[in-house]
PDB file of N, CA and C in Angstrom:
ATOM      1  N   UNK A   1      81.995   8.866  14.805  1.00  0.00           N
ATOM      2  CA  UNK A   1      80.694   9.390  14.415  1.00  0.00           C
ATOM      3  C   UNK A   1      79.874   8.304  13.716  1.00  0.00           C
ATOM      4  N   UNK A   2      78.493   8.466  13.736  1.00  0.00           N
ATOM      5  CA  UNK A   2      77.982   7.721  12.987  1.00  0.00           C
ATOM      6  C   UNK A   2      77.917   7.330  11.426  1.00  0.00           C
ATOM      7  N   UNK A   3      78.322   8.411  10.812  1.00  0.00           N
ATOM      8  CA  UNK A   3      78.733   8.518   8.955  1.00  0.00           C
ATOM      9  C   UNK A   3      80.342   7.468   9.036  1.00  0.00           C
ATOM     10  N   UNK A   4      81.362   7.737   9.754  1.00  0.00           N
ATOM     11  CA  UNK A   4      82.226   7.023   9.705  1.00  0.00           C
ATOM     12  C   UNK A   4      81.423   5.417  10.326  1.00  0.00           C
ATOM     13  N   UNK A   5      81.145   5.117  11.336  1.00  0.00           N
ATOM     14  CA  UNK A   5      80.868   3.813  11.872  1.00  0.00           C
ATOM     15  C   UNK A   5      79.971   3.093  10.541  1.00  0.00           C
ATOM     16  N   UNK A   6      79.288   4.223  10.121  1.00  0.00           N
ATOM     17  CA  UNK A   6      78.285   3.669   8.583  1.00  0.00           C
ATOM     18  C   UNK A   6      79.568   2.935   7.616  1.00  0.00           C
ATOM     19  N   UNK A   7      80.154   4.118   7.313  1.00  0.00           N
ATOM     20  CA  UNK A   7      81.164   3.772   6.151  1.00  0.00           C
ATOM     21  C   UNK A   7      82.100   2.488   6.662  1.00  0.00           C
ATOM     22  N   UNK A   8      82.130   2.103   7.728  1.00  0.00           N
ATOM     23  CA  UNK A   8      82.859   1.148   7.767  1.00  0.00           C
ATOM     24  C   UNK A   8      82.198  -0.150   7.734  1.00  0.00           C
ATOM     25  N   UNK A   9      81.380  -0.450   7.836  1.00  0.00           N
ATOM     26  CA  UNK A   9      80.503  -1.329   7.826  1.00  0.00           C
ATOM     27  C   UNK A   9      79.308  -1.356   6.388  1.00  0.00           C
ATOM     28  N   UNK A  10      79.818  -0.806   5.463  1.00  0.00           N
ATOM     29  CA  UNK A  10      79.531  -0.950   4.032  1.00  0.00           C
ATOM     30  C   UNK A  10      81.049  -1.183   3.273  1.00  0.00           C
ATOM     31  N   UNK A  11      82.303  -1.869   4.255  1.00  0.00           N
ATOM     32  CA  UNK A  11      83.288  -2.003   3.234  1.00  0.00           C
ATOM     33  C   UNK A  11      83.114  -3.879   3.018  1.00  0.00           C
ATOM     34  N   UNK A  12      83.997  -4.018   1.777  1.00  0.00           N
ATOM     35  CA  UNK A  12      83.747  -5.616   1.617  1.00  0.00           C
ATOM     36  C   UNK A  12      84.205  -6.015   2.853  1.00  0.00           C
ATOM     37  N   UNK A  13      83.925  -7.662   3.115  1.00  0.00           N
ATOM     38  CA  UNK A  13      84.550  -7.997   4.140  1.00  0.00           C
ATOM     39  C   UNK A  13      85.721  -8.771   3.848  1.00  0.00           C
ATOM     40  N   UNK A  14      86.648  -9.312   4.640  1.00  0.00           N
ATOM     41  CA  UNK A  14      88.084  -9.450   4.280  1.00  0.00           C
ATOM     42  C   UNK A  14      88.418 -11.039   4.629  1.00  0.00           C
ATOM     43  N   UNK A  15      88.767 -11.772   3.517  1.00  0.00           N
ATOM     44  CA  UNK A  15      88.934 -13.382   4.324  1.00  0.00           C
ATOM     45  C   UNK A  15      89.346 -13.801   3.022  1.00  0.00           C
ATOM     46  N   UNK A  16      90.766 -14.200   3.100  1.00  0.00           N
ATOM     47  CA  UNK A  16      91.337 -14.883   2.154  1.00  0.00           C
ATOM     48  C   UNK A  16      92.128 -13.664   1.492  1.00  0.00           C
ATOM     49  N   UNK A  17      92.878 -14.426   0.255  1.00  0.00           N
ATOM     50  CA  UNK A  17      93.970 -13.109  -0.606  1.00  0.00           C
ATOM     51  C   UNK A  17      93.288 -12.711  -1.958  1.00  0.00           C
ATOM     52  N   UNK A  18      92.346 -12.854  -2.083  1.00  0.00           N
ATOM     53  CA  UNK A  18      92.041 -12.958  -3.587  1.00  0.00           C
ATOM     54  C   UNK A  18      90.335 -12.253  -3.240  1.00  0.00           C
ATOM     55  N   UNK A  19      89.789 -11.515  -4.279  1.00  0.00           N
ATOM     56  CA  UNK A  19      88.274 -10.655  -4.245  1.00  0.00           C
ATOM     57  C   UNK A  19      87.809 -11.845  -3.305  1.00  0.00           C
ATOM     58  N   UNK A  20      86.995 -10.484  -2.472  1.00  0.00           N
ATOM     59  CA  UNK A  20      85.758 -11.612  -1.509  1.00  0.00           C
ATOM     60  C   UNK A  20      84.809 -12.319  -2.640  1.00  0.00           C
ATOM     61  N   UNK A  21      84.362 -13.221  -2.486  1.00  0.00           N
ATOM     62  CA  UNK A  21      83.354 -13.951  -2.952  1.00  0.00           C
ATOM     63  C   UNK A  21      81.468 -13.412  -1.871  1.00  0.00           C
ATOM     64  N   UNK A  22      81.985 -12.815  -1.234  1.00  0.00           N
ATOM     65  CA  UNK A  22      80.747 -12.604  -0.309  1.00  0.00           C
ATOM     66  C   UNK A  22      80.927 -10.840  -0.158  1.00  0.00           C
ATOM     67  N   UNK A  23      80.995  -9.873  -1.150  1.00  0.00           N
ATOM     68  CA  UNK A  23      81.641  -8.800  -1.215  1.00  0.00           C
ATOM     69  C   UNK A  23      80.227  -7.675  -0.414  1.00  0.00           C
ATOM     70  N   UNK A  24      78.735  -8.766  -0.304  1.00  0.00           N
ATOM     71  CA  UNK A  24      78.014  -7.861  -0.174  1.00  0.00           C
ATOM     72  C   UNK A  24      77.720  -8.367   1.075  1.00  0.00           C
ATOM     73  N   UNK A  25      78.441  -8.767   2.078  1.00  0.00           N
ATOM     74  CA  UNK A  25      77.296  -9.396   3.196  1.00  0.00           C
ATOM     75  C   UNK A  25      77.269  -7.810   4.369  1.00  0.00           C
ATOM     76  N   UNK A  26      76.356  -8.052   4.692  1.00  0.00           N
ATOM     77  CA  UNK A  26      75.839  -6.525   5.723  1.00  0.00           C
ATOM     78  C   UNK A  26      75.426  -7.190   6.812  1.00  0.00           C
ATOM     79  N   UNK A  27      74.547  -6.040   7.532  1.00  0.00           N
ATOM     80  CA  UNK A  27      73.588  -6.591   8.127  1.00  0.00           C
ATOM     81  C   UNK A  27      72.901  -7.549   8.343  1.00  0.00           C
ATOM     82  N   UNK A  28      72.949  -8.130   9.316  1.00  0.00           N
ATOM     83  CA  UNK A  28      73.101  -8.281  10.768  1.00  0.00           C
ATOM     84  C   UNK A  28      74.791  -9.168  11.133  1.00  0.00           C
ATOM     85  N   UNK A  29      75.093  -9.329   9.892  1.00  0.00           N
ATOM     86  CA  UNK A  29      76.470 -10.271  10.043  1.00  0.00           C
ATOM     87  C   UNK A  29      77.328  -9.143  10.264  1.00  0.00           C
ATOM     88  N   UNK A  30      78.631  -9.697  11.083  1.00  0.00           N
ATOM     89  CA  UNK A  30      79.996  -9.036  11.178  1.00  0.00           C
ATOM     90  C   UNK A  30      80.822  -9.421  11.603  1.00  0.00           C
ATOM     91  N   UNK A  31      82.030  -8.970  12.139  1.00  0.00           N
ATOM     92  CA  UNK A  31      83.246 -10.055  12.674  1.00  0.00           C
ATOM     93  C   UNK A  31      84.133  -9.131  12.469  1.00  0.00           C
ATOM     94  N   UNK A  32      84.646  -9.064  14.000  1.00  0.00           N
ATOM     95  CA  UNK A  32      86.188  -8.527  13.638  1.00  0.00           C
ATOM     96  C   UNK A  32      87.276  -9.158  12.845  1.00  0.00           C
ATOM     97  N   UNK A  33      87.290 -10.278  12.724  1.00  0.00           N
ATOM     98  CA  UNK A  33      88.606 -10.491  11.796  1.00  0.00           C
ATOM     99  C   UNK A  33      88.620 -10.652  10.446  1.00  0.00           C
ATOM    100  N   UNK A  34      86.988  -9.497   9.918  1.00  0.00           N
ATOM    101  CA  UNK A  34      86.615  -9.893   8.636  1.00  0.00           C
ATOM    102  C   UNK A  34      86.396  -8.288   7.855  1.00  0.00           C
ATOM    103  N   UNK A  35      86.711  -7.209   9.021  1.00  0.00           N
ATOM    104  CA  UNK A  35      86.781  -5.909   8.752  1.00  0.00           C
ATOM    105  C   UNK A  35      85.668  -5.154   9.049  1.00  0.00           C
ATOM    106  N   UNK A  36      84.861  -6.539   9.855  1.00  0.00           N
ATOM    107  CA  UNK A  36      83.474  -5.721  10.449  1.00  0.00           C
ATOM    108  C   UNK A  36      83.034  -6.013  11.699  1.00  0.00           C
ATOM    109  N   UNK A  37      83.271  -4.776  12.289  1.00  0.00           N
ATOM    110  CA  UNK A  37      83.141  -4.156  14.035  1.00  0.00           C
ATOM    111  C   UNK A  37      81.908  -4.888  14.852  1.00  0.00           C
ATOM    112  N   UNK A  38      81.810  -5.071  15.657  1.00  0.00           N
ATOM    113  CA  UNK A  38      80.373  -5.683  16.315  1.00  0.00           C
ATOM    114  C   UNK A  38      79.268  -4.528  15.805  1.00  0.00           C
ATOM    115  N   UNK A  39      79.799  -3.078  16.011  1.00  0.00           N
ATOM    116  CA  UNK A  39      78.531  -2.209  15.526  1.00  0.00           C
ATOM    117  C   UNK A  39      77.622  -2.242  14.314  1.00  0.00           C
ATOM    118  N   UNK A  40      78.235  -3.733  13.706  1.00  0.00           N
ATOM    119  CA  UNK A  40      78.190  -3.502  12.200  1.00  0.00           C
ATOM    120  C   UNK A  40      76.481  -4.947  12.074  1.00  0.00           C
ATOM    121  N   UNK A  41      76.275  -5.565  13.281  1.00  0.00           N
ATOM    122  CA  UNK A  41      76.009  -6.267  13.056  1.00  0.00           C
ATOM    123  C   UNK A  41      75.193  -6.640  14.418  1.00  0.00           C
ATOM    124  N   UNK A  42      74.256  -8.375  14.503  1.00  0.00           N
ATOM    125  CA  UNK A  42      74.131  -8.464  15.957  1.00  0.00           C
ATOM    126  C   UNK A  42      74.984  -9.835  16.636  1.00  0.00           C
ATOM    127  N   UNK A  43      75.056 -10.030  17.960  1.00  0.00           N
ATOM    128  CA  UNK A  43      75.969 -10.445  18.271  1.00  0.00           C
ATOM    129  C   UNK A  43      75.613 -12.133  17.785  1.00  0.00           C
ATOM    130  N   UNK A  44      74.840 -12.154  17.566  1.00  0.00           N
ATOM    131  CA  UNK A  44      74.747 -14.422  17.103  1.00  0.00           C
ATOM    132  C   UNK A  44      75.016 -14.398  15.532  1.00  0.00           C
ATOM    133  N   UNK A  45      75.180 -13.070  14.778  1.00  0.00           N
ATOM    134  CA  UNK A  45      75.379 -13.549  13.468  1.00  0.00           C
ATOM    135  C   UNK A  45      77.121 -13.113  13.487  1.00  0.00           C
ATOM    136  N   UNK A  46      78.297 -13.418  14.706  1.00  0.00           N
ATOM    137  CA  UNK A  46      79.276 -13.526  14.271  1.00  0.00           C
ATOM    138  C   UNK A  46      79.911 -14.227  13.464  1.00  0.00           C
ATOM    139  N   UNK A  47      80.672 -13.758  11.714  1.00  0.00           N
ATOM    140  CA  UNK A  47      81.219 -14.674  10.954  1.00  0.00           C
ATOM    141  C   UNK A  47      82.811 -14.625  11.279  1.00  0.00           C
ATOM    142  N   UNK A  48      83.645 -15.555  10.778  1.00  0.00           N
ATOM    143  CA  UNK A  48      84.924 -15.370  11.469  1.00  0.00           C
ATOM    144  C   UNK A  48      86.143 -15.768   9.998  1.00  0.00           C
ATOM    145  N   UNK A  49      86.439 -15.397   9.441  1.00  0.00           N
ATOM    146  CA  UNK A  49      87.881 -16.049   8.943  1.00  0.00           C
ATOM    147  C   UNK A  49      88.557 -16.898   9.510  1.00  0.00           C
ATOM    148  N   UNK A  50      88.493 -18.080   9.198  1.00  0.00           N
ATOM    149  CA  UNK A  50      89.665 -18.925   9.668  1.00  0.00           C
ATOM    150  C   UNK A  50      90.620 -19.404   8.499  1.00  0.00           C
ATOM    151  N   UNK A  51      91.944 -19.351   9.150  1.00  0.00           N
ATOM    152  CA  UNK A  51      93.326 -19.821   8.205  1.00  0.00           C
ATOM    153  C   UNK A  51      92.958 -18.990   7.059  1.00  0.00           C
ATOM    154  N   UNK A  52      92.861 -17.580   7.372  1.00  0.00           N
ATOM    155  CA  UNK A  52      92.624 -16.355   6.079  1.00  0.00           C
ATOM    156  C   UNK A  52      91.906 -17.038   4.788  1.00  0.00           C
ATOM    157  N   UNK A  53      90.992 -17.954   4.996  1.00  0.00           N
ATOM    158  CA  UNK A  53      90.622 -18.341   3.895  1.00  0.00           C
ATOM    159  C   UNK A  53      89.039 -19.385   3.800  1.00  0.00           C
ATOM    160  N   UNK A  54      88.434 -19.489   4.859  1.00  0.00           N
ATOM    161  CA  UNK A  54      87.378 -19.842   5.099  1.00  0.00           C
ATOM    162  C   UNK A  54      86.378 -19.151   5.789  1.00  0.00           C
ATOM    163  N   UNK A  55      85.168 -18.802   5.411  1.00  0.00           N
ATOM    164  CA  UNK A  55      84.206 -17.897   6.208  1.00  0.00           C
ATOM    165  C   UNK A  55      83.481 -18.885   6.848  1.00  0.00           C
ATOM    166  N   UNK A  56      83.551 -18.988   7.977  1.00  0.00           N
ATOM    167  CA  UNK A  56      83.199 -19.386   9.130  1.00  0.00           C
ATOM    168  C   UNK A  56      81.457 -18.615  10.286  1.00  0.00           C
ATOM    169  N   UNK A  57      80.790 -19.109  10.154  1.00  0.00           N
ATOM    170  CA  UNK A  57      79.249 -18.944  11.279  1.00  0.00           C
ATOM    171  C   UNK A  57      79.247 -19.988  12.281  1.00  0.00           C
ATOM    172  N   UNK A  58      79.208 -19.474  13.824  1.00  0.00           N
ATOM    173  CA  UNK A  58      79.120 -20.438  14.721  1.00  0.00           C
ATOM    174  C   UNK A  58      77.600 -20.543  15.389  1.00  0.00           C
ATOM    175  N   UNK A  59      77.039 -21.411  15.249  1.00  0.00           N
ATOM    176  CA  UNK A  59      75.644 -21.723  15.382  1.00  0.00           C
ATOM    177  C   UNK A  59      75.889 -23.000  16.734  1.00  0.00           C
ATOM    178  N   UNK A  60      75.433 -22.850  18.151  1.00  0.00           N
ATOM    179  CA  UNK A  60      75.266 -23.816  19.076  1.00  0.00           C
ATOM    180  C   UNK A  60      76.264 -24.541  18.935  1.00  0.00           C
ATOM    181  N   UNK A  61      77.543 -24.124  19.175  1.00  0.00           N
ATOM    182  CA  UNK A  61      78.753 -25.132  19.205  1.00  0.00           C
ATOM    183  C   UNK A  61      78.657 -25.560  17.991  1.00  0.00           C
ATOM    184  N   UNK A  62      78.225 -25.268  17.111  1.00  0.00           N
ATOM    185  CA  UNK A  62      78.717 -26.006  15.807  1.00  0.00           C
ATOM    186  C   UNK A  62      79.363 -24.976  14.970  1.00  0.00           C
ATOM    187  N   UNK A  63      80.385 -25.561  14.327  1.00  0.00           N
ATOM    188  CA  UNK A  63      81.219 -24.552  13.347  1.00  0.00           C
ATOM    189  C   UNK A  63      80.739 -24.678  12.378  1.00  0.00           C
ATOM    190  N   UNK A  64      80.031 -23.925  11.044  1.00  0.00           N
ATOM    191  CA  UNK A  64      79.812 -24.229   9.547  1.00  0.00           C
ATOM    192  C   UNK A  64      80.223 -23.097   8.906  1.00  0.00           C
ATOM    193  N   UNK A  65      81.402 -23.842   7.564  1.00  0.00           N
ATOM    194  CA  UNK A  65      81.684 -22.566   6.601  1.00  0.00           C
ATOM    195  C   UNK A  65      80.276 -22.233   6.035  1.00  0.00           C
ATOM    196  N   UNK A  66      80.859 -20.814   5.578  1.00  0.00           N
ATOM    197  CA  UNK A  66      79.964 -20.317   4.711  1.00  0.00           C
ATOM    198  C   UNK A  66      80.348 -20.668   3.056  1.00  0.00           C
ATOM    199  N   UNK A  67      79.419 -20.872   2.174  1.00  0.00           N
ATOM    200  CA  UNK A  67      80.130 -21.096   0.885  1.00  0.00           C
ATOM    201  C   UNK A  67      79.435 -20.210   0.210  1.00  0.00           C
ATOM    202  N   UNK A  68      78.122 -19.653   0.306  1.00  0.00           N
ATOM    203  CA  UNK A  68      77.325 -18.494  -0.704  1.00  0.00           C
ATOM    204  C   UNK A  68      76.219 -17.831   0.701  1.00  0.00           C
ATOM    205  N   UNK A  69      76.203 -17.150   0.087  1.00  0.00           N
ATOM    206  CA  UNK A  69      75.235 -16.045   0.660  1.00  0.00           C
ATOM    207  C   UNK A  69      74.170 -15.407  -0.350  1.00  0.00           C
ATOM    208  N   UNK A  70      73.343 -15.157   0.155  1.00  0.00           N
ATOM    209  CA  UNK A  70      72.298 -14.651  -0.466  1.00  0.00           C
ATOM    210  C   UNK A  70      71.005 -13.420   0.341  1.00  0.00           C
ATOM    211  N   UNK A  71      71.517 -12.315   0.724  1.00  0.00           N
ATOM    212  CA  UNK A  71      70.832 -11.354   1.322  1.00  0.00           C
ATOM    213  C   UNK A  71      69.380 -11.465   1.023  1.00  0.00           C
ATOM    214  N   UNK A  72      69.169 -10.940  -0.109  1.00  0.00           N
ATOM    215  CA  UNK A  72      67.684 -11.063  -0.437  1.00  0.00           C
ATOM    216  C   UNK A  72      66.774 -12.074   0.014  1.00  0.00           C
ATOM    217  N   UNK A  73      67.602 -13.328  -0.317  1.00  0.00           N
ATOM    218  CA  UNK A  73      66.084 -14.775   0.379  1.00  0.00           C
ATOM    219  C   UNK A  73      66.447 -14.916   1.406  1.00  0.00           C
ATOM    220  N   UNK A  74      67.223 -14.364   2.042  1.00  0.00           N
ATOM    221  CA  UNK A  74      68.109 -14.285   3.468  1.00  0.00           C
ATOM    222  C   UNK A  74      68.236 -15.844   4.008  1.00  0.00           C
ATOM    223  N   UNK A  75      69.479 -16.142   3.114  1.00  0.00           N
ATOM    224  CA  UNK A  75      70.055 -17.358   3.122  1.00  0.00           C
ATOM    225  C   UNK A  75      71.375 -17.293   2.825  1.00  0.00           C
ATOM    226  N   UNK A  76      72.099 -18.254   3.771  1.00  0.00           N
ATOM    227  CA  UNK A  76      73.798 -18.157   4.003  1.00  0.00           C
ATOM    228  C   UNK A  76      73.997 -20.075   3.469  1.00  0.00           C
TER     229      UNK A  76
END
């Protein structure tokens, strides 16, 4: 349903063993291996966990971690 597909895509996202550091990222970002479904998001802002411990954005063949985020000035 849509209340569940909501609720899942307002949980933190998951990368690394220790509190997310990026506990609020939403919309338009998501990633399955980060606890958020493609529904959660659109498909060029896939972020990815790598080695459970780096947040990862793939932009034109280029790989760049993420280190802060910032929704509001909508800056990663």
């Amino acid at each position: 349903s849509n209340d569940q597909q909501y609720e899942e895509c307002r949980l933190p996202l998951r990368c690394g063993s220790g509190p997310s550091v990026f506990p609020n990222i939403t919309y338009p970002f998501w990633g399955n291996n980060i606890g958020k479904p493609n529904f959660c998001g659109q498909t060029e802002y896939e972020l990815s966990c790598k080695e459970n411990q780096n947040l990862t954005l793939e932009i034109k063949n280029l790989t760049l971690r993420v280190v802060s985020a910032n929704l509001s000035d909508k800056t990663i």
